[in-house]
Protein backbone atom coordinates (compact mmCIF):
# COMPACT_ATOMS: atom_id res chain seq x y z
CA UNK A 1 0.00 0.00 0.00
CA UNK A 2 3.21 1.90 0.22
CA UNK A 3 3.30 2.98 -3.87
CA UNK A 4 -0.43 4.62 -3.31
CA UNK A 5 -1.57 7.56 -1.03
CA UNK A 6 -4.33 5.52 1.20
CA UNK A 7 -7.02 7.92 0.07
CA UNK A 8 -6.95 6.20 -3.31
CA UNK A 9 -6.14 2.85 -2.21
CA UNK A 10 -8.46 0.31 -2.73
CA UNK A 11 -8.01 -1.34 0.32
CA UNK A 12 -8.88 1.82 2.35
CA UNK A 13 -12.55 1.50 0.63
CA UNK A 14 -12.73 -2.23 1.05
CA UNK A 15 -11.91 -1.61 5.11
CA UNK A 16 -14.59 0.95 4.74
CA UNK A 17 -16.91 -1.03 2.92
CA UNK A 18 -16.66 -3.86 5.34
CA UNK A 19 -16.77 -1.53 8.50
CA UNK A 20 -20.17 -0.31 7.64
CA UNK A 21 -21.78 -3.23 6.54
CA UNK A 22 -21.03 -4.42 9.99
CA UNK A 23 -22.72 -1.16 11.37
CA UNK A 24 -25.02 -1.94 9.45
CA UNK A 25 -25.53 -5.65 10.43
CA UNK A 26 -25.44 -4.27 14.13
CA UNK A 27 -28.43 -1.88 13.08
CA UNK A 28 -30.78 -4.28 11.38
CA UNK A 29 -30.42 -6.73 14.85
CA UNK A 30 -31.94 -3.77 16.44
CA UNK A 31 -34.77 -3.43 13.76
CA UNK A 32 -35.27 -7.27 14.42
CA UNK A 33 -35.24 -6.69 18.03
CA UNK A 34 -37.74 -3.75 17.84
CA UNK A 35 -39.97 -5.91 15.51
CA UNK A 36 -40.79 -7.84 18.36
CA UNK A 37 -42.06 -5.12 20.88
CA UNK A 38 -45.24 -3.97 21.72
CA UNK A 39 -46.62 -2.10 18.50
CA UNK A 40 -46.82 2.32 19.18
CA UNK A 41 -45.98 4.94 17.36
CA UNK A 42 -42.88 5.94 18.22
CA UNK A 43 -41.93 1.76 17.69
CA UNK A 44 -43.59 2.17 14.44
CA UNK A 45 -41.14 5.13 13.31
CA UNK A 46 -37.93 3.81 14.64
CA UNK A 47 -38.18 0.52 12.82
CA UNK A 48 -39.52 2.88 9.78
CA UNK A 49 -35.90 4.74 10.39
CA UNK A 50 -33.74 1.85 11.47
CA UNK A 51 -35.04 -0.07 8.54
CA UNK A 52 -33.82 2.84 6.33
CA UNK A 53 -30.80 3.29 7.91
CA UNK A 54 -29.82 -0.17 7.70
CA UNK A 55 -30.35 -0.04 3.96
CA UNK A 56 -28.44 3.28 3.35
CA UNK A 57 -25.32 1.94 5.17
CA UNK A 58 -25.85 -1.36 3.32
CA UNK A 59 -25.81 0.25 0.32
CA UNK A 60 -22.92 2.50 0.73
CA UNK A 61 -20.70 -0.84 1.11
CA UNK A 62 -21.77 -1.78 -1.86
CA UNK A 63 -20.79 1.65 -3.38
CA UNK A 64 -17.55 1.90 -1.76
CA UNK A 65 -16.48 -1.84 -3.06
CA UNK A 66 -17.69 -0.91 -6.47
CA UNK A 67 -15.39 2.06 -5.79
CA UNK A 68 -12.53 -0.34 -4.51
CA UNK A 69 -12.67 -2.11 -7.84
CA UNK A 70 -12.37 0.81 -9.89
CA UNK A 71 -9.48 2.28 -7.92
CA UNK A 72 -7.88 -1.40 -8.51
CA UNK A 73 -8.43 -0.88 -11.81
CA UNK A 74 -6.71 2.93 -12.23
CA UNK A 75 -4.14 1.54 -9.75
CA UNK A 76 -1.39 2.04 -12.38
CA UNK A 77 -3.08 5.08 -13.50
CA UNK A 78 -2.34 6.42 -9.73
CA UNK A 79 1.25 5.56 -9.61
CA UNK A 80 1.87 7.32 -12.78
CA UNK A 81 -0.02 10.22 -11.37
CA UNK A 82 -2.22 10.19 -14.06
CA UNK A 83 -5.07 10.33 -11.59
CA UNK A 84 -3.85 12.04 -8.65
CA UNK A 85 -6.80 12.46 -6.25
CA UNK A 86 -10.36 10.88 -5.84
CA UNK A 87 -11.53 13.96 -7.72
CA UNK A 88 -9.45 12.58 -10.92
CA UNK A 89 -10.90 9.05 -10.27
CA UNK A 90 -14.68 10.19 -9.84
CA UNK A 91 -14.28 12.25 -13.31
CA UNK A 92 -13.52 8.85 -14.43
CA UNK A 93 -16.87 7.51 -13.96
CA UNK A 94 -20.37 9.19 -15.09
CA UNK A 95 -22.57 10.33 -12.82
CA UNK A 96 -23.11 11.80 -9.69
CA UNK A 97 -20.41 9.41 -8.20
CA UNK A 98 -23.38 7.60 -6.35
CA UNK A 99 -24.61 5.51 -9.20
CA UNK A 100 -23.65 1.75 -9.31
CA UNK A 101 -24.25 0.95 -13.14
CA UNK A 102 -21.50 3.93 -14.57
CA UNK A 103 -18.90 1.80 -11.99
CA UNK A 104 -20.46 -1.55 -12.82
CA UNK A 105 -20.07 -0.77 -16.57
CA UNK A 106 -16.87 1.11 -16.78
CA UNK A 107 -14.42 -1.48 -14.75
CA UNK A 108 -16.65 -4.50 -16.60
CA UNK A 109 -17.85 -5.71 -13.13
CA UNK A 110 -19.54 -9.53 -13.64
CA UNK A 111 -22.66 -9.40 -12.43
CA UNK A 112 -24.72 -12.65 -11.34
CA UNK A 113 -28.76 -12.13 -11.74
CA UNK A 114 -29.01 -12.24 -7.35
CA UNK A 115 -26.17 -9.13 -7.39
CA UNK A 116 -27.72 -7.28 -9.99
CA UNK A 117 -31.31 -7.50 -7.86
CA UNK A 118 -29.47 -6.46 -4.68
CA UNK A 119 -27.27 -3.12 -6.78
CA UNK A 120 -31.12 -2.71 -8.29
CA UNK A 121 -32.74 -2.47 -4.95
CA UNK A 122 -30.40 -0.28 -3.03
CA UNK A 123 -29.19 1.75 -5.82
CA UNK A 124 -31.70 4.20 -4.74
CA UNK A 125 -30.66 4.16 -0.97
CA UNK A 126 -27.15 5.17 -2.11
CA UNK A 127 -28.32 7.86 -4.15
CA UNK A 128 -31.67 9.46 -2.41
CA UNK A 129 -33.69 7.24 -1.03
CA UNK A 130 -31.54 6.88 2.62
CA UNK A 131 -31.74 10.68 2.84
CA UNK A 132 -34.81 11.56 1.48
CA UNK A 133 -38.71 10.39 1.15
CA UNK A 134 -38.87 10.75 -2.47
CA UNK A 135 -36.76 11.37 -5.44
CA UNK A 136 -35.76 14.65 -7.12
CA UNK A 137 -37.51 14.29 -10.25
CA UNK A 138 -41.27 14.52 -10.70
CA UNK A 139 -41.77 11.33 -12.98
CA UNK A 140 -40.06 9.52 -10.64
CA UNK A 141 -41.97 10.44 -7.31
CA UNK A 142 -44.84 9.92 -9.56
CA UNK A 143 -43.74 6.54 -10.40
CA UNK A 144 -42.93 5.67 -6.71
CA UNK A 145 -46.36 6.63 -5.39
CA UNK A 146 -48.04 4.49 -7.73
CA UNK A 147 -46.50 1.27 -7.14
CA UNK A 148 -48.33 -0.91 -4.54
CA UNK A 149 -46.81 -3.71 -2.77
CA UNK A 150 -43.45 -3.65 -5.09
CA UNK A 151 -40.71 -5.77 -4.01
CA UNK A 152 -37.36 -3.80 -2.91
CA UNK A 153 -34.36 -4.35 -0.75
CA UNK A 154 -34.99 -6.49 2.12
CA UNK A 155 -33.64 -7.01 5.73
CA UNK A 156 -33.86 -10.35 5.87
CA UNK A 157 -30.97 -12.83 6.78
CA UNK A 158 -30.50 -14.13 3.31
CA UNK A 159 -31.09 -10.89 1.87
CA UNK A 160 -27.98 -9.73 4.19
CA UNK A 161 -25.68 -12.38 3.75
CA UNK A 162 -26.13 -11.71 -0.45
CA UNK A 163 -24.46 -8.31 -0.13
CA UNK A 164 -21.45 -9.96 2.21
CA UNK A 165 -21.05 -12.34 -0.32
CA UNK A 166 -20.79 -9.66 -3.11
CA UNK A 167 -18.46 -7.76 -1.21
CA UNK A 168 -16.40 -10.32 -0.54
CA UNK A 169 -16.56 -11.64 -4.13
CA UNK A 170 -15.09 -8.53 -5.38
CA UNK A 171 -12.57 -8.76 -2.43
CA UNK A 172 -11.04 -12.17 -4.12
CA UNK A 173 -10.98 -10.52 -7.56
CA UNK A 174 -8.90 -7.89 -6.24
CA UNK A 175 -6.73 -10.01 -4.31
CA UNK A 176 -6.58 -12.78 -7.47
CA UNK A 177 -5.17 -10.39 -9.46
């Protein structure tokens, strides 16, 4: 880690990656926990924001290993100073530097059809929907209050354990390499 400045080191953003998810995994055994209590309003609204909470920080690991990869990727492009701060690298990627497909697409990230549901379904935790009730654009709140009983990111155990697995799995094609 010696030849690159940590803040563009892909292992600094795996660490990361891995430090919330474990937040994260700490927060959604308090949503179970709080499942199981006595139903009231103020219950009812700190599941609603552990529940969203969880998902935000589950989705930023996800966007901080996609991140990992691509600084793998520019690693030589860093040494030669070609990119020579995080700035450089997001440039590198379109976007708003939130989005997982411009990452996905531009470092040719392999993509199994249970890890492209899960970068589906918290895509829009990364980029509004841990922050904010609804999107930016019109169309899209639109389309959002419409939908009835749609299926989305999950808390569940399995659910969880798919988005260790894919960070992990990028993890070992770093480390392959």
């Amino acid at each position: 880690m010696n030849d690159i400045r940590p803040s563009l080191h892909y292992g600094t953003y795996i660490e990361h990656a891995r430090t919330i998810k474990l937040a994260a995994d700490e927060n959604n055994r308090a949503f179970y926990e709080l499942v199981n209590k006595v139903p009231s309003e103020e219950n009812r609204l700190k599941g609603l924001g552990l529940f969203r909470a969880s998902l935000l920080m589950y989705a930023v690991s996800i966007e901080l290993t996609l991140k990992a990869v691509g600084l793998y990727e520019e690693r030589e492009n860093i040494k030669s100073g070609k990119v020579e701060t995080f700035n450089d690298f997001l440039k590198k990627i379109p976007g708003n530097g939130h989005e997982f497909i411009p990452i996905i697409d531009r470092y040719r990230i392999d993509l199994e059809k249970e890890e492209r549901e899960i970068i589906n379904h918290l895509q829009d935790y990364a980029v509004w929907a841990g922050r904010f009730p609804f999107p930016i654009k019109d169309g899209d709140i639109r389309k959002i209050e419409s939908i009835e009983g749609a299926h989305g990111p999950s808390l569940s155990l399995e659910y969880v354990d798919r988005i260790d697995k894919f960070i992990e799995k990028q993890v070992k094609r770093i480390n392959s390499n």
